[in-house]
N, C-alpha and C. Protein backbone atom coordinates (compact mmCIF):
# COMPACT_ATOMS: atom_id res chain seq x y z
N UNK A 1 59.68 -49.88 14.55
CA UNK A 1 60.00 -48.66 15.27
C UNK A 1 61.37 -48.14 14.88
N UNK A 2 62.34 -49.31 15.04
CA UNK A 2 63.61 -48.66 14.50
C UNK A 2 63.84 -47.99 13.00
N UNK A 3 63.45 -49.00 12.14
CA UNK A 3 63.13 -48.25 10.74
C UNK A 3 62.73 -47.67 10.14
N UNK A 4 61.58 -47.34 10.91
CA UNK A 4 60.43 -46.02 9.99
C UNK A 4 60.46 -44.72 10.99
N UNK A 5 60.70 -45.15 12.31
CA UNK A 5 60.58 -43.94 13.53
C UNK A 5 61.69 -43.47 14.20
N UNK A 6 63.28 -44.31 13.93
CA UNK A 6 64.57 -44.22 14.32
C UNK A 6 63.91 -44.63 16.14
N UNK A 7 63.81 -44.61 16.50
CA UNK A 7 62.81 -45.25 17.97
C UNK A 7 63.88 -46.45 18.63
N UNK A 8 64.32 -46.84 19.48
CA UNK A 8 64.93 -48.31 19.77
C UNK A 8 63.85 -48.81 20.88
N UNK A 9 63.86 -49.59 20.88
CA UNK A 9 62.42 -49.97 22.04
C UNK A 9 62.67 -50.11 23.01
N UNK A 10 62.15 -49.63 24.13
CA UNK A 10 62.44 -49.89 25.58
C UNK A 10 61.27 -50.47 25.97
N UNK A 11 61.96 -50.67 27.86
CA UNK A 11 60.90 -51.66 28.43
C UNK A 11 59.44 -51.18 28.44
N UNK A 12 59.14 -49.94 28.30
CA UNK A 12 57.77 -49.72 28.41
C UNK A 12 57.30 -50.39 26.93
N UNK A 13 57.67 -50.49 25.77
CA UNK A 13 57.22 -50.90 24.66
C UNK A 13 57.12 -52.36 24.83
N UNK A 14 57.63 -52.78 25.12
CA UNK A 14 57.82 -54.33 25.54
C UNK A 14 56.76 -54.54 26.20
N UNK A 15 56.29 -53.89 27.09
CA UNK A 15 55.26 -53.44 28.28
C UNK A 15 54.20 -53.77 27.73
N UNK A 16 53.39 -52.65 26.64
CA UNK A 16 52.49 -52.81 25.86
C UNK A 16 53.17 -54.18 24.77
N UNK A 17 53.50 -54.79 24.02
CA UNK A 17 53.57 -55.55 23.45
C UNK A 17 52.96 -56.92 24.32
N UNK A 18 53.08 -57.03 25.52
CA UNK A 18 52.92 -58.20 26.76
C UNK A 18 51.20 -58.28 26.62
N UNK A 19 51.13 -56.72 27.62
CA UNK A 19 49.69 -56.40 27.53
C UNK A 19 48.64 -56.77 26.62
N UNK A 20 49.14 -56.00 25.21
CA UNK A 20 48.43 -56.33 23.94
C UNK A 20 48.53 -58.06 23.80
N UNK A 21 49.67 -58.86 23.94
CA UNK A 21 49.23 -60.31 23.28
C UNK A 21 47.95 -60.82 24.71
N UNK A 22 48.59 -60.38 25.80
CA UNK A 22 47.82 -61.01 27.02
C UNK A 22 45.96 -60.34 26.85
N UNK A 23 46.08 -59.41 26.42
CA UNK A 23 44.19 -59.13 26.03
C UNK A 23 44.26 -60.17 24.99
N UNK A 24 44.59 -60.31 23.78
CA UNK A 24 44.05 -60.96 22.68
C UNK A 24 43.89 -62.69 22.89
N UNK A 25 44.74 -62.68 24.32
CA UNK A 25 44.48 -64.01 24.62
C UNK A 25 45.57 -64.96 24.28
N UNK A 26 46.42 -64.50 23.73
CA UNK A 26 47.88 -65.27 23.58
C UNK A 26 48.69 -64.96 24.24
N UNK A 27 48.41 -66.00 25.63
CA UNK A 27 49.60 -65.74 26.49
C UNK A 27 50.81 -66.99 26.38
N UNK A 28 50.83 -68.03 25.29
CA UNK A 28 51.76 -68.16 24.83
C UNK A 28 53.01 -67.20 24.60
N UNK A 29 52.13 -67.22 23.15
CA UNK A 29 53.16 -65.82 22.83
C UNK A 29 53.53 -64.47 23.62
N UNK A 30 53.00 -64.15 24.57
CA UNK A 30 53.44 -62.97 26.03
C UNK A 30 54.43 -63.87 26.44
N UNK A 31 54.33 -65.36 26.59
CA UNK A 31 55.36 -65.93 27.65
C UNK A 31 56.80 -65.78 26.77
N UNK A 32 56.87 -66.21 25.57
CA UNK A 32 57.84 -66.50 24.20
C UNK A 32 58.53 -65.19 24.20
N UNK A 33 57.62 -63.99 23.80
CA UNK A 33 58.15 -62.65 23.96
C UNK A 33 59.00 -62.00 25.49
N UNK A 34 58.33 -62.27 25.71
CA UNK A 34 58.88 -62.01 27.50
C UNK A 34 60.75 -62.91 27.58
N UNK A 35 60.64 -63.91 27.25
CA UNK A 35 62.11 -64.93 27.26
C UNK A 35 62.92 -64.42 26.37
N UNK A 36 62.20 -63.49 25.20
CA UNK A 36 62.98 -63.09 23.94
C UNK A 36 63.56 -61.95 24.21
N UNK A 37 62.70 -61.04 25.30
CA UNK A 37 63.59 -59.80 25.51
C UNK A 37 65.05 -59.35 25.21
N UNK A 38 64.88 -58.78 24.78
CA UNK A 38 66.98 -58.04 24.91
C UNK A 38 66.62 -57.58 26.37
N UNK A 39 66.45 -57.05 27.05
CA UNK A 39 66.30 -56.60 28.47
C UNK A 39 65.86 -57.22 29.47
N UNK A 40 66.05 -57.74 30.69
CA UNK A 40 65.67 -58.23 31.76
C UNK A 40 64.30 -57.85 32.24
N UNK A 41 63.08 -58.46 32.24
CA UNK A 41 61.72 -58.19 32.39
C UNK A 41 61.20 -57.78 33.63
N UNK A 42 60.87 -56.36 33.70
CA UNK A 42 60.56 -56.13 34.80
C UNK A 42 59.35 -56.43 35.63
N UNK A 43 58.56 -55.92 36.74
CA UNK A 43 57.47 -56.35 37.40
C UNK A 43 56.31 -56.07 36.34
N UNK A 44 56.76 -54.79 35.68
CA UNK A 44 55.50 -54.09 35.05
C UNK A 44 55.36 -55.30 34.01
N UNK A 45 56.24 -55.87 33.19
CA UNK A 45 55.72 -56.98 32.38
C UNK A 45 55.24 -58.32 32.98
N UNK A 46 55.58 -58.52 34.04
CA UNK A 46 54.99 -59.97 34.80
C UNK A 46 53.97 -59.53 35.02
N UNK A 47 53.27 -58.55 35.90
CA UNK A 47 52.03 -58.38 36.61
C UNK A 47 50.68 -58.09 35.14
N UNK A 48 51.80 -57.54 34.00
CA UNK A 48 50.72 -57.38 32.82
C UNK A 48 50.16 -59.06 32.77
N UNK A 49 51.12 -60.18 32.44
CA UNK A 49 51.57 -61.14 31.93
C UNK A 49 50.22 -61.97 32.94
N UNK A 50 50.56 -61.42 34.07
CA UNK A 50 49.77 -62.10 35.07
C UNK A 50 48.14 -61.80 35.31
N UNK A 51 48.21 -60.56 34.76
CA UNK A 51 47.11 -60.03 34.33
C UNK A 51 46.33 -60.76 34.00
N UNK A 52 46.33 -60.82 32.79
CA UNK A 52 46.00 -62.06 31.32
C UNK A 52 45.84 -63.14 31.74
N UNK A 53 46.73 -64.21 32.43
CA UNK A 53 46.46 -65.38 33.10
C UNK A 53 45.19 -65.67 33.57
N UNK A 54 44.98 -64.24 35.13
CA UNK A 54 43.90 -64.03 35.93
C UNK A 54 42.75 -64.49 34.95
N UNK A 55 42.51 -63.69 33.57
CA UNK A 55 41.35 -62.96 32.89
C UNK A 55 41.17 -64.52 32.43
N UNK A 56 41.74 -65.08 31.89
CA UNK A 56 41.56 -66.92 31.33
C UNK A 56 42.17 -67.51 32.02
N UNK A 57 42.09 -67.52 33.10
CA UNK A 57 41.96 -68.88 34.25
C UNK A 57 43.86 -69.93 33.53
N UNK A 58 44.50 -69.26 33.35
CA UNK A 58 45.87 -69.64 33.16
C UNK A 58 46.91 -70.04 34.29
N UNK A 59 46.64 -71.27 35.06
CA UNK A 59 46.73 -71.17 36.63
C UNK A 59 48.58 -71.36 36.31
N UNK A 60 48.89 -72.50 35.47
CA UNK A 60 50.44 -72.82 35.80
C UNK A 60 51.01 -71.46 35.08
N UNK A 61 51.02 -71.00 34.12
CA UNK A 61 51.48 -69.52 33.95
C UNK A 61 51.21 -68.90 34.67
N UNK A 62 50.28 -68.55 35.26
CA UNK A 62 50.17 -67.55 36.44
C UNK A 62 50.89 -67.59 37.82
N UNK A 63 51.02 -68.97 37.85
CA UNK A 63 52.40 -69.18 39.06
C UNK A 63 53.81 -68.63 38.57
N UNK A 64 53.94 -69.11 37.25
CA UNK A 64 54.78 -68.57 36.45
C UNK A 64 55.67 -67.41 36.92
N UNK A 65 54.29 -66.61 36.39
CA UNK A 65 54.82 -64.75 36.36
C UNK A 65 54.60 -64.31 37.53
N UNK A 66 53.78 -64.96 38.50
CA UNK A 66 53.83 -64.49 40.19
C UNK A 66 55.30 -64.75 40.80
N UNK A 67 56.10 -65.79 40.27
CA UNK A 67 57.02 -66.49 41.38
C UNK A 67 57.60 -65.02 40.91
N UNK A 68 58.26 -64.80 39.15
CA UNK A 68 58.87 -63.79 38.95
C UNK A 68 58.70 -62.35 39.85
N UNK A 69 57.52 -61.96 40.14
CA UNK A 69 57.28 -60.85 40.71
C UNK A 69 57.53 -60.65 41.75
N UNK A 70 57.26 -61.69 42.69
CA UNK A 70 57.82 -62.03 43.75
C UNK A 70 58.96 -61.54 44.18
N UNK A 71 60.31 -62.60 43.03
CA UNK A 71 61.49 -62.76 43.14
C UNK A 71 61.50 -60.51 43.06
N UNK A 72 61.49 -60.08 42.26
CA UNK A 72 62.09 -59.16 42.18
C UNK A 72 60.88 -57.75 43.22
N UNK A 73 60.00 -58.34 44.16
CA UNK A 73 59.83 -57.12 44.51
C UNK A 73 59.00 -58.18 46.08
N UNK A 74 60.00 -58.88 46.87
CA UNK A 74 59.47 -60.17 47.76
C UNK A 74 58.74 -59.12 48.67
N UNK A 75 58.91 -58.00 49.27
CA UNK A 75 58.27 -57.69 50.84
C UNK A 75 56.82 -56.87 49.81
N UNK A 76 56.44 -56.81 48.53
CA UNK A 76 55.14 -56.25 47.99
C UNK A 76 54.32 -57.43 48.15
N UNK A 77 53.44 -56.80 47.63
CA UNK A 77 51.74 -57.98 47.75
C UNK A 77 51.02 -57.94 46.58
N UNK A 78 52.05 -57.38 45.87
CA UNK A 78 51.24 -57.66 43.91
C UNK A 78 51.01 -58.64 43.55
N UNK A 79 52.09 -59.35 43.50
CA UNK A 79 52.13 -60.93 42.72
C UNK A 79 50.98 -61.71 43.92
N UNK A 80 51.39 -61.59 44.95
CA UNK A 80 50.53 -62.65 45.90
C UNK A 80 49.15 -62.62 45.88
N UNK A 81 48.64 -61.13 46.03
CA UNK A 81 47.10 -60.85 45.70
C UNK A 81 46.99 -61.54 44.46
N UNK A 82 47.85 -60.83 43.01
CA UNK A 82 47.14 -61.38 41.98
C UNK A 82 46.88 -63.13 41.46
N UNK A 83 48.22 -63.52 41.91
CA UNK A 83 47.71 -65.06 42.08
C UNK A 83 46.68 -65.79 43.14
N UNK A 84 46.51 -65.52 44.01
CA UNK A 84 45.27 -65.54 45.06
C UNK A 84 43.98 -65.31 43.99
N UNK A 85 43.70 -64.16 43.36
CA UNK A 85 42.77 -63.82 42.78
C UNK A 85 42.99 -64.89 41.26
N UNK A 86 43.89 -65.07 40.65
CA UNK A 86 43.75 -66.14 40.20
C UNK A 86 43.60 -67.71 40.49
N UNK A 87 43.53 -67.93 41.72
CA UNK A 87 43.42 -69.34 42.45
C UNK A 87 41.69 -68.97 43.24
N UNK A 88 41.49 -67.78 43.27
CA UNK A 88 39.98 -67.36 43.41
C UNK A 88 39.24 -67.59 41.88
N UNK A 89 39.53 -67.33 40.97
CA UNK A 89 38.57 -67.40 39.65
C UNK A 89 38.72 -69.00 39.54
N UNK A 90 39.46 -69.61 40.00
CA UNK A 90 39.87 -71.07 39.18
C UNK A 90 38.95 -72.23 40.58
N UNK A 91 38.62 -71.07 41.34
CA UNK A 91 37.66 -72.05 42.70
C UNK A 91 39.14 -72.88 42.99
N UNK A 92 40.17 -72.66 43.88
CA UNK A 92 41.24 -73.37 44.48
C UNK A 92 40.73 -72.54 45.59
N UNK A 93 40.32 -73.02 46.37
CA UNK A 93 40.50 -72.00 47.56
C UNK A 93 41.51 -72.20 48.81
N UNK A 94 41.44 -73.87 48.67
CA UNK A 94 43.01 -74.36 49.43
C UNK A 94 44.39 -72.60 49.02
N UNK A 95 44.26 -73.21 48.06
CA UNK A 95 45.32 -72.24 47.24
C UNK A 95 45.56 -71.00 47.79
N UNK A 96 44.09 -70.43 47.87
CA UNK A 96 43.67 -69.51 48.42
C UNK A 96 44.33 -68.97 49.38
N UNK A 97 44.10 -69.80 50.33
CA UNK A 97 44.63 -69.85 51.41
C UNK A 97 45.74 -69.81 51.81
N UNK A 98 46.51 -70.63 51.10
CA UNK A 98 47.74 -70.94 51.42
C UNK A 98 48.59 -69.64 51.18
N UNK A 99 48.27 -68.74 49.77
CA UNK A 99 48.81 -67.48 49.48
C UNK A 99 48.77 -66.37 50.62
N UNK A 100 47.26 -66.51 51.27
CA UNK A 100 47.10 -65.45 52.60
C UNK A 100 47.86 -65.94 53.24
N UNK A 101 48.42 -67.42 53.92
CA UNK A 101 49.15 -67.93 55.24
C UNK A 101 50.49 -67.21 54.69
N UNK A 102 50.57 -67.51 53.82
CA UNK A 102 52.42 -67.05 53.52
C UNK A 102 52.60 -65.71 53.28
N UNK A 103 51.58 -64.53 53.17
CA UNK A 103 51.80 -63.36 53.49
C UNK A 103 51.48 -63.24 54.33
N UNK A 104 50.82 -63.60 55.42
CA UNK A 104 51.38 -63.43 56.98
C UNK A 104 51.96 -64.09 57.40
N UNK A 105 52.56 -64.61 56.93
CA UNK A 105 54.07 -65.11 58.05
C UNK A 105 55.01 -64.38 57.50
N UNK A 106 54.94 -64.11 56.40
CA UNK A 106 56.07 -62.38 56.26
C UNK A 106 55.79 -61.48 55.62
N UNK A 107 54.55 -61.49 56.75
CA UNK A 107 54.03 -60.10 56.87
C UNK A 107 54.02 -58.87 56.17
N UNK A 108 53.82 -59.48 55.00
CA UNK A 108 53.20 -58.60 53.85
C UNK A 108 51.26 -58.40 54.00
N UNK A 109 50.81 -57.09 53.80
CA UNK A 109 49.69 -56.79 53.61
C UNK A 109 49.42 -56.43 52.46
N UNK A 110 48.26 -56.28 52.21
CA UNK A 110 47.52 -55.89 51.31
C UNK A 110 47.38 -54.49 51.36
N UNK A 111 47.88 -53.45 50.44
CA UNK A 111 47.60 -52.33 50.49
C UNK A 111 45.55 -51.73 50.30
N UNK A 112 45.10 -51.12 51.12
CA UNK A 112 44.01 -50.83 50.74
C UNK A 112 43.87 -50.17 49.04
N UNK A 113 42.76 -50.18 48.42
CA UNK A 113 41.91 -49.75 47.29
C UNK A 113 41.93 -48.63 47.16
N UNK A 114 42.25 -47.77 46.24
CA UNK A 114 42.20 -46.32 46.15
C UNK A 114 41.43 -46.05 44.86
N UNK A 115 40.97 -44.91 45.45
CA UNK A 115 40.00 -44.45 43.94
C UNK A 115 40.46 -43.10 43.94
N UNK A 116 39.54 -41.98 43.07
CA UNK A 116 39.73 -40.88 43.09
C UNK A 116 38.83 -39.93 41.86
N UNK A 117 38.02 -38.88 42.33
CA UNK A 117 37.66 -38.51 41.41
C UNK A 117 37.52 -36.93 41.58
N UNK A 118 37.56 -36.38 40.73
CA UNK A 118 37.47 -34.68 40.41
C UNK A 118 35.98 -34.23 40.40
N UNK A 119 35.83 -33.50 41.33
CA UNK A 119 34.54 -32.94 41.00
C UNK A 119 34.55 -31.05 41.41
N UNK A 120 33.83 -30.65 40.43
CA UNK A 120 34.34 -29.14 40.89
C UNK A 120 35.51 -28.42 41.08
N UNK A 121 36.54 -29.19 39.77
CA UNK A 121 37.96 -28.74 40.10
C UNK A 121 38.85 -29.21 41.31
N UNK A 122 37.99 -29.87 42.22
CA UNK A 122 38.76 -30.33 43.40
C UNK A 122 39.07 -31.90 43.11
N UNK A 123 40.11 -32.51 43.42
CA UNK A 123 40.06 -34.07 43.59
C UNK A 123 40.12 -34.67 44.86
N UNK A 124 38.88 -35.58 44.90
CA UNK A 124 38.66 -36.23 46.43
C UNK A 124 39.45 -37.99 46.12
N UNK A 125 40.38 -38.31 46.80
CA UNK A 125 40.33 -39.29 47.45
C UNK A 125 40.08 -40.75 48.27
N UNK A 126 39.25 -41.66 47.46
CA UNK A 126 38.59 -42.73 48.60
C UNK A 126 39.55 -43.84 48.86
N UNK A 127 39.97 -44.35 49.95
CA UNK A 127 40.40 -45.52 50.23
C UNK A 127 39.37 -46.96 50.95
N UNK A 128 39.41 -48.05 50.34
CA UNK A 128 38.75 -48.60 50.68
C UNK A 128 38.62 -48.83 52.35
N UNK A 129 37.15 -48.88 52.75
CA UNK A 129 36.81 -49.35 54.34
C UNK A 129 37.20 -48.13 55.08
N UNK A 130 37.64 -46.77 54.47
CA UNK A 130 37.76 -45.41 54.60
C UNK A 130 36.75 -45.03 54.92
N UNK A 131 36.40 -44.23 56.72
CA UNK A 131 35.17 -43.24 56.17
C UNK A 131 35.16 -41.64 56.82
N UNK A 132 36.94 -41.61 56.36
CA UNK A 132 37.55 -40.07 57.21
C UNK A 132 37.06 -38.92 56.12
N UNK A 133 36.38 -39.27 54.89
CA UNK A 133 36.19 -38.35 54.00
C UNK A 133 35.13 -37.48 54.52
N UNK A 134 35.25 -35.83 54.24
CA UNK A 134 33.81 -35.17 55.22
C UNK A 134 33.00 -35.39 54.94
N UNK A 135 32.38 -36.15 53.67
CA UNK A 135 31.37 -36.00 52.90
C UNK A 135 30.54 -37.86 52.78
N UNK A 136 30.94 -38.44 53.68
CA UNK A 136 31.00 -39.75 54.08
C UNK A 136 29.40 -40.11 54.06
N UNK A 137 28.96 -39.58 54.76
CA UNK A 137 27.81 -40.09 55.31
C UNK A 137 26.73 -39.67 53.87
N UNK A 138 27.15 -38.63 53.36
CA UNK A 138 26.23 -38.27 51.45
C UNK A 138 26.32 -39.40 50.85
N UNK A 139 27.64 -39.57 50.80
CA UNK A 139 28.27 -40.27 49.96
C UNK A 139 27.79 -41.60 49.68
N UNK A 140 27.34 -41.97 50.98
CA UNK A 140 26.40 -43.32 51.32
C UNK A 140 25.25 -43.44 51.43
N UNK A 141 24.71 -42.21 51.38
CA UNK A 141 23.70 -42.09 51.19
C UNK A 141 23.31 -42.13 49.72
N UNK A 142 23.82 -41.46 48.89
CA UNK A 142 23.58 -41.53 47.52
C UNK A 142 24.04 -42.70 46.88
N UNK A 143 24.77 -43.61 46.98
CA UNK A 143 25.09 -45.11 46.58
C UNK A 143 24.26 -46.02 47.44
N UNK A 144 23.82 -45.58 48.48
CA UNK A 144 22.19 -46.64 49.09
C UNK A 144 21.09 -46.66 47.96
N UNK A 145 21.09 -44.88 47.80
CA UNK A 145 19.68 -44.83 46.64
C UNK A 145 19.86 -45.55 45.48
N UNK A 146 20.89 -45.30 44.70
CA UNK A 146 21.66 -45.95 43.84
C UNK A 146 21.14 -47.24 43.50
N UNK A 147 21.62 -48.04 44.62
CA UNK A 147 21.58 -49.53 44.58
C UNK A 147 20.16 -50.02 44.60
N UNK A 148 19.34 -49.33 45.77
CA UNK A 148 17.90 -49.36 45.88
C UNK A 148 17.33 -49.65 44.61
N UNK A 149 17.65 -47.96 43.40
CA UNK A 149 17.13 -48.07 42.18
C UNK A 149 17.22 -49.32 41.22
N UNK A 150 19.27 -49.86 41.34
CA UNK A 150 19.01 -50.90 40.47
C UNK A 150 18.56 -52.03 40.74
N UNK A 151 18.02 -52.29 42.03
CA UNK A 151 18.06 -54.00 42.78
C UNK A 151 15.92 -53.63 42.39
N UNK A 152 15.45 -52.39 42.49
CA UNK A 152 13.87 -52.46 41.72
C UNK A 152 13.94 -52.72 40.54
N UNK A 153 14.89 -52.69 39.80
CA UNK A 153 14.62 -52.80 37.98
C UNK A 153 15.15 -54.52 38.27
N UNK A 154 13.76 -54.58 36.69
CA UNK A 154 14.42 -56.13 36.51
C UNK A 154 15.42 -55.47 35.80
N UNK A 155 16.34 -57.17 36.30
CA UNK A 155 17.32 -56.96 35.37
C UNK A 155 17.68 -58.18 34.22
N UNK A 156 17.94 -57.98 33.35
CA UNK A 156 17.73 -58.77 31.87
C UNK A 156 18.94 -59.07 31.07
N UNK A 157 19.83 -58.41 31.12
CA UNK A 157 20.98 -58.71 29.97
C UNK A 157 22.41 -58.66 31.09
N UNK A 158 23.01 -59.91 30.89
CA UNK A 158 24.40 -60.24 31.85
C UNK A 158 25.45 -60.38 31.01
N UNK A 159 26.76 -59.46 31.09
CA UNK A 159 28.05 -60.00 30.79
C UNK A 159 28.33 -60.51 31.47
N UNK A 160 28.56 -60.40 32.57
CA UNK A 160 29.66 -60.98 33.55
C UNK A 160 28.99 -62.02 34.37
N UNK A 161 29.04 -63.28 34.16
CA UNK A 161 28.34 -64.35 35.10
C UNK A 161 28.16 -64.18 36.63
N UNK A 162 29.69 -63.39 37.36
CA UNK A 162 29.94 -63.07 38.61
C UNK A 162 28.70 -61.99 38.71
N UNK A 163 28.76 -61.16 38.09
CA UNK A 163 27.62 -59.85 38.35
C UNK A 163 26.30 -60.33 38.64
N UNK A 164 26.08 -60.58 37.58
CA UNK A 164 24.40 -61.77 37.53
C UNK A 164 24.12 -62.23 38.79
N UNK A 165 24.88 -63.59 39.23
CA UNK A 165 24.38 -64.28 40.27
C UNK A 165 24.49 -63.41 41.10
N UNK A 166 25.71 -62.54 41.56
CA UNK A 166 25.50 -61.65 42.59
C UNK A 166 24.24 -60.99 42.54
N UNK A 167 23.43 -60.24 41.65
CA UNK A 167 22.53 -59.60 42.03
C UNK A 167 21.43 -60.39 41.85
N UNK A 168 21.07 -61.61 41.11
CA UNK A 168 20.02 -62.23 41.29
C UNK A 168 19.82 -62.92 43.01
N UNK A 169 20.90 -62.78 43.44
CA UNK A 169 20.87 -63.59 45.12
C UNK A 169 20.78 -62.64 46.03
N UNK A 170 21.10 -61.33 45.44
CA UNK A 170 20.70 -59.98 46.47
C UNK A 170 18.85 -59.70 46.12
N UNK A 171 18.77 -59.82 44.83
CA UNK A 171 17.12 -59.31 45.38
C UNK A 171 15.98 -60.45 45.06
């Protein structure tokens, strides 16, 4: 970047550099890079970092980059959800647990789920367990039919092991 683009790299580049080793699966090298920084690593590179962990079951790194996230952002519920959800993929459920007890005792929550999509130039809004939207009761109605349709089709080809059993135990 510096030599061909005059560019000096900042933390967002660093950002993607984390990201990119943590998809390819070298979260070694995310951890190595991360220590190598010229700059002090912010949340956005732990929670990438932690990301990656989640995705391959990387439990002691993933404590790792949670404690970090923690440390620099303690009254949020990023790091705690995402290690929870990594002590959920790894079947700890003690663990589990223990992450929910200690965000309520200081009383950190879980921010609800947000979505959002454009339709007709307008953008609607959903928050999870939300059902102040006017259009609520369509809305559920057309993801009933939805589901109806796919739970009649066989179904034949699985990526995701979680998906599978879920719907082979629903129909």
């Amino acid at each position: 970047m510096i030599k061909f683009y005059k560019l000096s790299p900042k933390i967002e580049h660093d950002g993607c550099i984390v990201d990119l080793l943590g998809r390819a699966k070298l979260l070694r090298e995310a951890e190595r890079f991360i220590r190598e920084m010229p700059t002090q690593p912010d949340v956005v590179i732990w929670r990438s970092l932690l990301f990656a962990c989640r995705a391959y079951g990387e439990v002691k790194l993933a404590e790792f980059a949670a404690e970090r996230m923690i440390e620099l952002e303690p009254r949020k519920c990023g790091g705690q959800v995402l290690l929870s959800n990594v002590y959920a993929v790894a079947s700890r459920w003690t663990d589990v647990n223990q992450v929910r007890k200690i965000m309520n005792v200081r009383s950190i929550q879980k921010e609800p789920g947000c979505s959002f999509i454009e339709l007709n130039g307008s953008v609607h809004e959903f928050f999870a367990a939300d059902s102040s939207h006017h259009h609520t009761e369509e809305i559920h109605w057309v993801l009933l039919r939805i589901t109806k349709t796919m739970l009649s089709e066989p179904y034949t080809t699985c990526t995701s092991g979680l998906f599978c059993a879920h719907m082979e135990s629903v129909a």
